[in-house]
PDB file of N, CA and C in Angstrom:
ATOM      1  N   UNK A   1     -76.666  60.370 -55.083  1.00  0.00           N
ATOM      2  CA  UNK A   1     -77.992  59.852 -54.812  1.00  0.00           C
ATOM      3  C   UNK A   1     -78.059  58.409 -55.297  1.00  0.00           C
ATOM      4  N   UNK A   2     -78.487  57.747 -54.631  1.00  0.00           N
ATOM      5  CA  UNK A   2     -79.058  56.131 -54.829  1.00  0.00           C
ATOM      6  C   UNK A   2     -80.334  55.786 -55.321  1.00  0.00           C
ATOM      7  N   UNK A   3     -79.812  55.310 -56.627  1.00  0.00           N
ATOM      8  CA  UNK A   3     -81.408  54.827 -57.351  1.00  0.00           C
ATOM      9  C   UNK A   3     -81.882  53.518 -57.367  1.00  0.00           C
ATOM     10  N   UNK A   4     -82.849  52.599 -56.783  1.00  0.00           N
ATOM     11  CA  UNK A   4     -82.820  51.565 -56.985  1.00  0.00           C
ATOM     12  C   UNK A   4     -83.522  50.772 -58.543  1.00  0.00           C
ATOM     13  N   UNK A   5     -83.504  49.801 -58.754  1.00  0.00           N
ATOM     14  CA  UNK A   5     -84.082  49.481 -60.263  1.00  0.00           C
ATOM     15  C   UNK A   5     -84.746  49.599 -60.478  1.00  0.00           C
ATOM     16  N   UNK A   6     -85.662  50.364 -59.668  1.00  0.00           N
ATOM     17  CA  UNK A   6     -87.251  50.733 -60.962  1.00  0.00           C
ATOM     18  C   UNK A   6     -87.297  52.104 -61.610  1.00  0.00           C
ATOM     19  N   UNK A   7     -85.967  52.542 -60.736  1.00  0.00           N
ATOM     20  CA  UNK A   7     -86.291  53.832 -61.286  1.00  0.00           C
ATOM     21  C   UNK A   7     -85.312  54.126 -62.322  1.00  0.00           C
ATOM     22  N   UNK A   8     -85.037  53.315 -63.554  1.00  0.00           N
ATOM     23  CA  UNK A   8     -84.140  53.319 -64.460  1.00  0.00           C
ATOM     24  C   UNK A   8     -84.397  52.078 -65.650  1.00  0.00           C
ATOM     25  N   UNK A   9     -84.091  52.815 -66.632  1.00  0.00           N
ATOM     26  CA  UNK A   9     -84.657  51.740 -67.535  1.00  0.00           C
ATOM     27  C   UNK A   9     -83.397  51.721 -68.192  1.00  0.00           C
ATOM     28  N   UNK A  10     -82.969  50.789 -69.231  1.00  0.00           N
ATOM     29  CA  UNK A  10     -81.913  50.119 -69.943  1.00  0.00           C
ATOM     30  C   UNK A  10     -82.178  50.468 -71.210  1.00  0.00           C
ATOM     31  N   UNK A  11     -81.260  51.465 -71.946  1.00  0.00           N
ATOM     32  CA  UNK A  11     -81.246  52.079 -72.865  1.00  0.00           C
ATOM     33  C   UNK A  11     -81.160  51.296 -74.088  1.00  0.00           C
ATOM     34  N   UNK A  12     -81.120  50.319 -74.602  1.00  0.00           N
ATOM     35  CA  UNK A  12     -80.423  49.108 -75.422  1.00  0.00           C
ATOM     36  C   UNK A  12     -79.505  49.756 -76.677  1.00  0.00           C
ATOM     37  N   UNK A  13     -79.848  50.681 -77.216  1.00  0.00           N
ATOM     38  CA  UNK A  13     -78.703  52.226 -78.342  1.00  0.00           C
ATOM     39  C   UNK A  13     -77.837  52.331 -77.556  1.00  0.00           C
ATOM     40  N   UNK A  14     -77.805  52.907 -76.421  1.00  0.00           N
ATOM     41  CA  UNK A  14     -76.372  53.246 -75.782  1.00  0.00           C
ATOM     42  C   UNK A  14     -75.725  52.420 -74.923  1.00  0.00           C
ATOM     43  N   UNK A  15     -76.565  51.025 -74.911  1.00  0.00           N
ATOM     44  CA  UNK A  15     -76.186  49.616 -73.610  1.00  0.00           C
ATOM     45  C   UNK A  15     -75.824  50.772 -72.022  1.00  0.00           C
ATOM     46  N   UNK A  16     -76.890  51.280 -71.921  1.00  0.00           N
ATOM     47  CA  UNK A  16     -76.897  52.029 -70.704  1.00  0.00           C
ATOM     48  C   UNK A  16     -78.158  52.580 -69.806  1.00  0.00           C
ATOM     49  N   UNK A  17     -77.893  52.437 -68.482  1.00  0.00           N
ATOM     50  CA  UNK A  17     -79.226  52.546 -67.225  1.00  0.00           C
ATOM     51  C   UNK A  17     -79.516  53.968 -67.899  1.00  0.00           C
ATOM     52  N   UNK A  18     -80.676  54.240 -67.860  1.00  0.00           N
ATOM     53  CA  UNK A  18     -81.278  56.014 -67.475  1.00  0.00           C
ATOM     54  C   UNK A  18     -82.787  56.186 -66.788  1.00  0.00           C
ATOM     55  N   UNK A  19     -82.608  56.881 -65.745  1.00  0.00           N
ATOM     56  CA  UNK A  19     -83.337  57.314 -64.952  1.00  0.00           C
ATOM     57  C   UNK A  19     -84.942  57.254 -66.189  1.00  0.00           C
ATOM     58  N   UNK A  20     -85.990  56.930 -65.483  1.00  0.00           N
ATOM     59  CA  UNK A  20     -87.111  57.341 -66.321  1.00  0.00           C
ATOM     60  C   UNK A  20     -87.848  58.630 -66.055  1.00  0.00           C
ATOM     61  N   UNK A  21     -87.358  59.527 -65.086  1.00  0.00           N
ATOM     62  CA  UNK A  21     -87.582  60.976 -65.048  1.00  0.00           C
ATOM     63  C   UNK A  21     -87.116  61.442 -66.735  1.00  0.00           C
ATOM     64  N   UNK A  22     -85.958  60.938 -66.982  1.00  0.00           N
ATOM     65  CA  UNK A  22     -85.357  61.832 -68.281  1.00  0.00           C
ATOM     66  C   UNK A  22     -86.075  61.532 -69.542  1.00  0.00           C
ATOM     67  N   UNK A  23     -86.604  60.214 -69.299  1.00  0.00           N
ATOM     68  CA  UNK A  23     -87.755  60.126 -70.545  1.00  0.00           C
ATOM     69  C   UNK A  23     -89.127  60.243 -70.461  1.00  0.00           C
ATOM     70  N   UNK A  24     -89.613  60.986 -69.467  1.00  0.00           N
ATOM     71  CA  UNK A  24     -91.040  61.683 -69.461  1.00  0.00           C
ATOM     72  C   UNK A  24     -90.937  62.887 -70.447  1.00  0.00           C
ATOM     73  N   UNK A  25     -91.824  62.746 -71.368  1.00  0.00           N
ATOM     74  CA  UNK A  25     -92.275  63.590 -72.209  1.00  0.00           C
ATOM     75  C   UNK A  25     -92.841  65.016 -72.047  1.00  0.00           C
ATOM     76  N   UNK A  26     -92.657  66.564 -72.043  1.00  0.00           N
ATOM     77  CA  UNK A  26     -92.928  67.332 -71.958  1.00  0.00           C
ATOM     78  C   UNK A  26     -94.046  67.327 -72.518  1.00  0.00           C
ATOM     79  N   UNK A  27     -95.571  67.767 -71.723  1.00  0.00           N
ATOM     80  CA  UNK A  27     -96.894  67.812 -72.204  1.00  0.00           C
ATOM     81  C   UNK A  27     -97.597  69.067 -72.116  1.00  0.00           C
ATOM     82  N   UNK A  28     -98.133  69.147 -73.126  1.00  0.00           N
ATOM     83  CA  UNK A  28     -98.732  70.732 -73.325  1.00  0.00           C
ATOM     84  C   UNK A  28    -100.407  70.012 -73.491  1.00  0.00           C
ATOM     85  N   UNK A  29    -101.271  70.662 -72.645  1.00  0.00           N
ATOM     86  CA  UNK A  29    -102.872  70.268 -72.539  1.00  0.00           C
ATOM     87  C   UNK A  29    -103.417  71.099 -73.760  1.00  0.00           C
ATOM     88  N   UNK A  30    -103.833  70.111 -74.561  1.00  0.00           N
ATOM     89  CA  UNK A  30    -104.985  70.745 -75.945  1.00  0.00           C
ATOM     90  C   UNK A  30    -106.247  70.940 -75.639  1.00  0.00           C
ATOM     91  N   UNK A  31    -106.423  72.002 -76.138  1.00  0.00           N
ATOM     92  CA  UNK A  31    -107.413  73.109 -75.688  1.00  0.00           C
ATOM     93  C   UNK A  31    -108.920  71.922 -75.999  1.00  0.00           C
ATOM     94  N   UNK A  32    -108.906  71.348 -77.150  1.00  0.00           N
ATOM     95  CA  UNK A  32    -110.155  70.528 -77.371  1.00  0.00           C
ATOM     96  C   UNK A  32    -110.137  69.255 -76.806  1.00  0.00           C
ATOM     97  N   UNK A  33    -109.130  68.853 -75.937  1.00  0.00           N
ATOM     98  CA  UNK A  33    -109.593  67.197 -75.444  1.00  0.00           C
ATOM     99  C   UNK A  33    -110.315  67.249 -73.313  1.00  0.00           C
ATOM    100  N   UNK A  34    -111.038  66.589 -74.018  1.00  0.00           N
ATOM    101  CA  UNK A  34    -112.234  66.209 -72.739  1.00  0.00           C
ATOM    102  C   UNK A  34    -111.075  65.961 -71.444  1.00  0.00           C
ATOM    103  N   UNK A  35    -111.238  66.250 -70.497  1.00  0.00           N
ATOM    104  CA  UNK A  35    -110.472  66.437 -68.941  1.00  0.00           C
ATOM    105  C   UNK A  35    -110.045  65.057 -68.849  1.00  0.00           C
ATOM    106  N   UNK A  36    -111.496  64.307 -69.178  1.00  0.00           N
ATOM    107  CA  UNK A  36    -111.155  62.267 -68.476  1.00  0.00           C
ATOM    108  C   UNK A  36    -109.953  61.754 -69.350  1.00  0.00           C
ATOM    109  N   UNK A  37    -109.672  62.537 -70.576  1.00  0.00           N
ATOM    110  CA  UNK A  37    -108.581  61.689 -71.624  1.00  0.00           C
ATOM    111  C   UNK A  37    -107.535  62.556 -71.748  1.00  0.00           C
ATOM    112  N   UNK A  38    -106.888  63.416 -70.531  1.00  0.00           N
ATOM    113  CA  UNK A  38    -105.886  64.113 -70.665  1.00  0.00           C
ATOM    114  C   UNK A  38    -105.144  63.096 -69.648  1.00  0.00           C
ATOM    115  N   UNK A  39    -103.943  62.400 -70.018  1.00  0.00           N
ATOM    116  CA  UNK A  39    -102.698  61.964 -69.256  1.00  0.00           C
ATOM    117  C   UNK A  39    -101.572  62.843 -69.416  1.00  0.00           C
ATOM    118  N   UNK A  40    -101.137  62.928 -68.096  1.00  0.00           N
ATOM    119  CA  UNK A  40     -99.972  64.261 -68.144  1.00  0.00           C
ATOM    120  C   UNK A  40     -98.851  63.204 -67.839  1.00  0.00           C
ATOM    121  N   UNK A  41     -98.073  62.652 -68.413  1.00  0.00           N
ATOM    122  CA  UNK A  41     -96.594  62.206 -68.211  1.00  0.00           C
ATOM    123  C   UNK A  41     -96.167  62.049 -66.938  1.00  0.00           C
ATOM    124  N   UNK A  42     -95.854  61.091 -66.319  1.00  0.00           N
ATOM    125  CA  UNK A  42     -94.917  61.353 -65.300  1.00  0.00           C
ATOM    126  C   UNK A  42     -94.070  59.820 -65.374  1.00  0.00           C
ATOM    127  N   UNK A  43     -93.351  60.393 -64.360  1.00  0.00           N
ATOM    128  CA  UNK A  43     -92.613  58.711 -64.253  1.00  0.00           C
ATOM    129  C   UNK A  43     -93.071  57.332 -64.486  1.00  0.00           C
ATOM    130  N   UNK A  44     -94.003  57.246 -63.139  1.00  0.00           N
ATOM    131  CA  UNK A  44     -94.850  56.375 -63.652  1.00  0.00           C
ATOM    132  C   UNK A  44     -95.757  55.723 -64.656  1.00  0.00           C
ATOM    133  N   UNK A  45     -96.527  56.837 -65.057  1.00  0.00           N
ATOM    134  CA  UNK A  45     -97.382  56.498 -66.166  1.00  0.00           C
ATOM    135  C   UNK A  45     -96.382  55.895 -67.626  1.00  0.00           C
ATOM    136  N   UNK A  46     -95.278  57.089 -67.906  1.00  0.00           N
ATOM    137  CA  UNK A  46     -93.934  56.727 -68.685  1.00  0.00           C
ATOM    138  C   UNK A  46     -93.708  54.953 -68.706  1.00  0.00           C
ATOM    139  N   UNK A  47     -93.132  54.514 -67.876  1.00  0.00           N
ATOM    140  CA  UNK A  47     -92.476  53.405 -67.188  1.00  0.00           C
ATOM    141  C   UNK A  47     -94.119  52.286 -67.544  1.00  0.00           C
ATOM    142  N   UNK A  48     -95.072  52.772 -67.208  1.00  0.00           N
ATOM    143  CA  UNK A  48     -96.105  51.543 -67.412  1.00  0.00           C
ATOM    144  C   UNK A  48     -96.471  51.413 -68.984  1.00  0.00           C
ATOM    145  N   UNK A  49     -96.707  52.585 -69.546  1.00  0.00           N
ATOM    146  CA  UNK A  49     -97.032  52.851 -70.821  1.00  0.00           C
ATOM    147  C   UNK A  49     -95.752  51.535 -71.920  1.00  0.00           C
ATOM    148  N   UNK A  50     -94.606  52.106 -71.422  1.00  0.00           N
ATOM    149  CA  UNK A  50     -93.515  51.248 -71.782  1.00  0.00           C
ATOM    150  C   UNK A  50     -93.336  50.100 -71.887  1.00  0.00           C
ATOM    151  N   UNK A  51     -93.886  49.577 -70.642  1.00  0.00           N
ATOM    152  CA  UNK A  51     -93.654  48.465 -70.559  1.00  0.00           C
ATOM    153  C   UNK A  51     -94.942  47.469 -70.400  1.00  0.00           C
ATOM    154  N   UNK A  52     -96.484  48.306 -70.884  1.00  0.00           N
ATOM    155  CA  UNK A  52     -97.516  47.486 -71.244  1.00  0.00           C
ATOM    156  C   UNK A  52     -97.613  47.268 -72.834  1.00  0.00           C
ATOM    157  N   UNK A  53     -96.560  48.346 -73.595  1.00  0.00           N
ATOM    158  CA  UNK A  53     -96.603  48.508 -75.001  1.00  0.00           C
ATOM    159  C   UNK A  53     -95.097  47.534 -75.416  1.00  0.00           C
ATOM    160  N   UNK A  54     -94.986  47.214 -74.548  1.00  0.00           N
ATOM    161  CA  UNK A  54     -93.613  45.378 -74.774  1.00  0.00           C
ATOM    162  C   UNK A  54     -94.168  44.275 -74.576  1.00  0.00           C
ATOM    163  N   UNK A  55     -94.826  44.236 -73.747  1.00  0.00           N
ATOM    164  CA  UNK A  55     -96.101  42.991 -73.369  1.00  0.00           C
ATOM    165  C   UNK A  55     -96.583  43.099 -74.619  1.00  0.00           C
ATOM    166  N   UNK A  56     -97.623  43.827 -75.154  1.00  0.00           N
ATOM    167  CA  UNK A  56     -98.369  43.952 -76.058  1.00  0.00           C
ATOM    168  C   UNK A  56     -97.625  43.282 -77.378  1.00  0.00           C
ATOM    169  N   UNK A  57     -96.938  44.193 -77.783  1.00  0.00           N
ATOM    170  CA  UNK A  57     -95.939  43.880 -79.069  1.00  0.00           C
ATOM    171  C   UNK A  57     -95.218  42.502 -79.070  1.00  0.00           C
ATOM    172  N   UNK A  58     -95.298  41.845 -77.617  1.00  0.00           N
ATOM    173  CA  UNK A  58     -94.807  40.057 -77.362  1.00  0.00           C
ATOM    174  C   UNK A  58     -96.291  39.079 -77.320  1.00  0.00           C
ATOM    175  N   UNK A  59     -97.510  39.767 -77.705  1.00  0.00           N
ATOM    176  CA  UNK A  59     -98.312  39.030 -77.892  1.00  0.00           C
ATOM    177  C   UNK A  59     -98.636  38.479 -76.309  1.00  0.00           C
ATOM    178  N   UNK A  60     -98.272  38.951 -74.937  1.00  0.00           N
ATOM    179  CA  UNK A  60     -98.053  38.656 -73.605  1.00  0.00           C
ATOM    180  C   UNK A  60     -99.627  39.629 -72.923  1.00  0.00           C
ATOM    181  N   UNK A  61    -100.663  38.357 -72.421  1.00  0.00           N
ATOM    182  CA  UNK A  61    -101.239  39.425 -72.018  1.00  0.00           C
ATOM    183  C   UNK A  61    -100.839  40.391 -70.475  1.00  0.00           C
ATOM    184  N   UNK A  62    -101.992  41.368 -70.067  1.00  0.00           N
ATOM    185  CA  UNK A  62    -101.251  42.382 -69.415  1.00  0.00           C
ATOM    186  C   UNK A  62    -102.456  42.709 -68.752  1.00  0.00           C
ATOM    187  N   UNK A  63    -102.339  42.720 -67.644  1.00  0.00           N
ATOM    188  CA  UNK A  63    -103.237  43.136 -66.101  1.00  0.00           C
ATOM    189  C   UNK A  63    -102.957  44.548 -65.329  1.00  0.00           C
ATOM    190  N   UNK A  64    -103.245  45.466 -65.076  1.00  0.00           N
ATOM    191  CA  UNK A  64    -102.639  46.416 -64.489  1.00  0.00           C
ATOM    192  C   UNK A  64    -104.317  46.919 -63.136  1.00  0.00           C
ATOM    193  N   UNK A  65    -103.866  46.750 -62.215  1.00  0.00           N
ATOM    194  CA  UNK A  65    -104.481  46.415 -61.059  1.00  0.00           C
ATOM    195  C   UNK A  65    -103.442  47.508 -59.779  1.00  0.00           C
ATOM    196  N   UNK A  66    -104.299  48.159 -58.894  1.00  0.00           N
ATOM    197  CA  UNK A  66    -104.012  49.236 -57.917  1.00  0.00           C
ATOM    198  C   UNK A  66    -104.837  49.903 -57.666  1.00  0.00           C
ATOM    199  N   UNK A  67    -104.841  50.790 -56.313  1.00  0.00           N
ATOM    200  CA  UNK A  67    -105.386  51.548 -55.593  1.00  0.00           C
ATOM    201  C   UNK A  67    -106.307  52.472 -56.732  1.00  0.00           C
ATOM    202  N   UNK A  68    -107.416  53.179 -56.194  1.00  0.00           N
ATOM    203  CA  UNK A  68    -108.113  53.959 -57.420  1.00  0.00           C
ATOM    204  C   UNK A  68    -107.208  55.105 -57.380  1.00  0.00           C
ATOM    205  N   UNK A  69    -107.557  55.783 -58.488  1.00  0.00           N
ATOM    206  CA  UNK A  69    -106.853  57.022 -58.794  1.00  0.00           C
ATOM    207  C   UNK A  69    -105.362  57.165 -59.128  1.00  0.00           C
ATOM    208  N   UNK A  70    -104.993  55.608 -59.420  1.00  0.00           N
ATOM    209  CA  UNK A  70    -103.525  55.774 -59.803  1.00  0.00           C
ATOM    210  C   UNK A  70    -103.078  56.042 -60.893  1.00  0.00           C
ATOM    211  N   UNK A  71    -104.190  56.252 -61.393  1.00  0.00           N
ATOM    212  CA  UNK A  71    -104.240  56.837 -63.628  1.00  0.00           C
ATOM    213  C   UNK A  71    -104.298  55.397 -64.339  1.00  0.00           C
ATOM    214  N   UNK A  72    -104.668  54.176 -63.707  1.00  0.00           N
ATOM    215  CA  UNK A  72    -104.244  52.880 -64.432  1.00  0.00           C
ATOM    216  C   UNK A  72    -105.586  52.675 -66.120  1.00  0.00           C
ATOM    217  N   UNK A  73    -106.499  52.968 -65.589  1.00  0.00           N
ATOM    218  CA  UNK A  73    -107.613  53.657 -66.723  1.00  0.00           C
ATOM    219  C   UNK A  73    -106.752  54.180 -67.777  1.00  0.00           C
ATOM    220  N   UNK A  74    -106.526  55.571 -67.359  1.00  0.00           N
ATOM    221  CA  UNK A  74    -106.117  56.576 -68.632  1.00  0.00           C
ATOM    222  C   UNK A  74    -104.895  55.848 -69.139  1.00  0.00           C
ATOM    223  N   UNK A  75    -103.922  55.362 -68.121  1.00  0.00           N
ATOM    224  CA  UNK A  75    -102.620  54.550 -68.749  1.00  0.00           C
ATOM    225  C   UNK A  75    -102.696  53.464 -70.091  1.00  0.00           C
ATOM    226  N   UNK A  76    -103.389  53.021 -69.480  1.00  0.00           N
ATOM    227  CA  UNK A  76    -104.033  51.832 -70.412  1.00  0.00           C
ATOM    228  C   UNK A  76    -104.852  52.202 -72.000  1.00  0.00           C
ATOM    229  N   UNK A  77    -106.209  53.404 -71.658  1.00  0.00           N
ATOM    230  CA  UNK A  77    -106.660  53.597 -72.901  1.00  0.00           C
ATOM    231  C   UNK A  77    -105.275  54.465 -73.719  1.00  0.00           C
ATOM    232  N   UNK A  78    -104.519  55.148 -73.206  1.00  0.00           N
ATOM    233  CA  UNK A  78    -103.986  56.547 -74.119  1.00  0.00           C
ATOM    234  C   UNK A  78    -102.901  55.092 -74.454  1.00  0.00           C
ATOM    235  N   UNK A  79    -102.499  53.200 -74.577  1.00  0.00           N
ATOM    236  CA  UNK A  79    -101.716  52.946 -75.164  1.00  0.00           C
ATOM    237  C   UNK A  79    -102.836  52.211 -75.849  1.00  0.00           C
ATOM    238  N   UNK A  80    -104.032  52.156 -75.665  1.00  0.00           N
ATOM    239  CA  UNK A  80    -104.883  51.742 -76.696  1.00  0.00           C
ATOM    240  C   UNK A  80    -104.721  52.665 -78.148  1.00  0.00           C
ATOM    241  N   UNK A  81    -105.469  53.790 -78.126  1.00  0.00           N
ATOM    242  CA  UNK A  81    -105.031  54.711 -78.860  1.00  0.00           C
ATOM    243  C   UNK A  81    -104.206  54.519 -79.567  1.00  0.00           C
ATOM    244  N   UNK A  82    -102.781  53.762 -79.823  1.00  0.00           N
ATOM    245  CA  UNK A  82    -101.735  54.011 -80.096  1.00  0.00           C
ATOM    246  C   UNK A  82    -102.213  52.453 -81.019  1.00  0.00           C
ATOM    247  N   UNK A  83    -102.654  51.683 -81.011  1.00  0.00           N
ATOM    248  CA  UNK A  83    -102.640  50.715 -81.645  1.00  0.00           C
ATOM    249  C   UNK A  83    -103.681  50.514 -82.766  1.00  0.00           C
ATOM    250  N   UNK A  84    -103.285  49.652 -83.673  1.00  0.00           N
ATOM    251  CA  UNK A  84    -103.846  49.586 -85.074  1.00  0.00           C
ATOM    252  C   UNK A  84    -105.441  49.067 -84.992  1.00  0.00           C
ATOM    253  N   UNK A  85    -106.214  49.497 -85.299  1.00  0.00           N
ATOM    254  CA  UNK A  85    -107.514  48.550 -85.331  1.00  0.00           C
ATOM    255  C   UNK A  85    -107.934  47.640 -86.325  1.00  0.00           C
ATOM    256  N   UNK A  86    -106.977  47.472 -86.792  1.00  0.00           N
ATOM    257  CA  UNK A  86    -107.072  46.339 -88.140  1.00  0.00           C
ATOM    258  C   UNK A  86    -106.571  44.866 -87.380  1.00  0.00           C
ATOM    259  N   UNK A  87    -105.582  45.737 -86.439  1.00  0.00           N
ATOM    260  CA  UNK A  87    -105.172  44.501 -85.453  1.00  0.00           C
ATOM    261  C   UNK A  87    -105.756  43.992 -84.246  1.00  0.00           C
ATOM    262  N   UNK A  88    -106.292  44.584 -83.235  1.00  0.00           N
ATOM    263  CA  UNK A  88    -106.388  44.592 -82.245  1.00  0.00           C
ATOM    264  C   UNK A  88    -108.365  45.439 -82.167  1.00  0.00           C
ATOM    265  N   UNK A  89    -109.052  44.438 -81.392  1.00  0.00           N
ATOM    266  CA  UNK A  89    -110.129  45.194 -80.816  1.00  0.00           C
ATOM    267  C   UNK A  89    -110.128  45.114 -79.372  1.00  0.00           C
ATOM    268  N   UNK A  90    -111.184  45.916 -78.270  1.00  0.00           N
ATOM    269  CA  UNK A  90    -110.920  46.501 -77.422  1.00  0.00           C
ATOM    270  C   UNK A  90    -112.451  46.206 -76.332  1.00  0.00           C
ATOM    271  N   UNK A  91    -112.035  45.541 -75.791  1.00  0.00           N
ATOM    272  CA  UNK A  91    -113.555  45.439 -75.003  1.00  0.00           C
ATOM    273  C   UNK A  91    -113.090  46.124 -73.280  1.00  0.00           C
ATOM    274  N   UNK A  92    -114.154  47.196 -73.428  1.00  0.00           N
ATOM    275  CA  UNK A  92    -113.820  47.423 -71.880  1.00  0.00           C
ATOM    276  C   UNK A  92    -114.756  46.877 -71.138  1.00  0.00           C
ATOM    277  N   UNK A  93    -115.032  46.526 -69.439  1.00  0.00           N
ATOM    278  CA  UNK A  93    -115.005  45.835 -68.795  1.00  0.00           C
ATOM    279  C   UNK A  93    -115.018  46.734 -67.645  1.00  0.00           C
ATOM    280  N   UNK A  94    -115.490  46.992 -67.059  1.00  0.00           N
ATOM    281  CA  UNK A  94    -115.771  48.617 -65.940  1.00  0.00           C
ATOM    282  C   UNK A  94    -115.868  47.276 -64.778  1.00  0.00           C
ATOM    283  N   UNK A  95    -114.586  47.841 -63.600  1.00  0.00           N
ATOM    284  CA  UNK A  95    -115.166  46.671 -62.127  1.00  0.00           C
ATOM    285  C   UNK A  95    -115.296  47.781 -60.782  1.00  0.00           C
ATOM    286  N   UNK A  96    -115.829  47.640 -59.628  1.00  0.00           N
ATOM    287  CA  UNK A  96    -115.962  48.403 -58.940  1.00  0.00           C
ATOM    288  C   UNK A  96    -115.329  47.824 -57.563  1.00  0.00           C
ATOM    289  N   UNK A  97    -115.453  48.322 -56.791  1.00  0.00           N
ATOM    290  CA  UNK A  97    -115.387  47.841 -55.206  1.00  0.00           C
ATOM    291  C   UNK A  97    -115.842  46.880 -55.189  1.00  0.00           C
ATOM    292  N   UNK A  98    -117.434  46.877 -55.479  1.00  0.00           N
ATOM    293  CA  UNK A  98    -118.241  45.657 -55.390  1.00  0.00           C
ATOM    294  C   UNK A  98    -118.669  44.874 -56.300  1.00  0.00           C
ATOM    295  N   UNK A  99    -117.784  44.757 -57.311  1.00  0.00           N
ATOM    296  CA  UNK A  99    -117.733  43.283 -58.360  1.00  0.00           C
ATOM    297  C   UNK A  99    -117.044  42.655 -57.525  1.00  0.00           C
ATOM    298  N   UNK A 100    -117.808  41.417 -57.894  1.00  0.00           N
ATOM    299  CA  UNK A 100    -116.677  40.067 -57.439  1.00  0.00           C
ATOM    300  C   UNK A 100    -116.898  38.799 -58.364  1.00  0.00           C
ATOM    301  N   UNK A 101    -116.480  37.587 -58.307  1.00  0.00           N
ATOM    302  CA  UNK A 101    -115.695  36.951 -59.708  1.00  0.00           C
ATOM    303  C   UNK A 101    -117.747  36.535 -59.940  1.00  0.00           C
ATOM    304  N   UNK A 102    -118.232  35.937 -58.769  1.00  0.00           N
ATOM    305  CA  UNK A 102    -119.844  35.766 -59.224  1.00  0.00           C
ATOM    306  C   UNK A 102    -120.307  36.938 -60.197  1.00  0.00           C
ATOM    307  N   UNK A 103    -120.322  37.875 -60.038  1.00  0.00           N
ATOM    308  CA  UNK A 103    -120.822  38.876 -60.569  1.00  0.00           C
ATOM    309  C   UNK A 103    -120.443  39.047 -62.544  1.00  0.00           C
ATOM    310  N   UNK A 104    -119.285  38.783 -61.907  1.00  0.00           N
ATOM    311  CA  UNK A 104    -118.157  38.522 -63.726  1.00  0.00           C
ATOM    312  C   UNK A 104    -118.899  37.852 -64.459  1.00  0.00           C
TER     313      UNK A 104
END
């Protein structure tokens, strides 16, 4: 099978390609968290999470923009979550169909 480069990330421990199927995380849904803040792992989400949390850690800001329903919301808060609040605060910013830059 033929993989092209997105679907493999660069191991830098073993100086070697691996598929990002193999590093999606096995997820078990907790019984107490609200439906809107459950992210279930997949390739994708994996692969963005990754590589908005390298941006981040380079001080590089980071845009993540697409079709609705592509999880880019939940992607984004569940690597909020993950960061210090001594460091970092968090303004969200809700846009719709019909924002446009006047509106901003």
């Amino acid at each position: 099978m033929v993989h092209n480069f997105y679907e493999n990330a660069y191991d830098i421990k073993n100086l070697s390609y691996e598929l990002w199927d193999k590093k999606v995380e096995e997820y078990q849904i907790p019984a107490d968290k609200k439906f809107s803040s459950i992210l279930v792992p997949t390739q994708d989400t994996t692969r963005y999470s990754w590589l908005m949390n390298i941006l981040l850690q380079n001080k590089r800001p980071v845009m993540f923009c697409g079709d609705s329903g592509t999880a880019k919301t939940v992607t984004v808060f569940s690597c909020f979550r993950q960061l210090s609040s001594d460091v970092y605060s968090i303004l969200n910013v809700n846009f719709s169909s019909r924002t446009n830059s006047k509106n901003f």
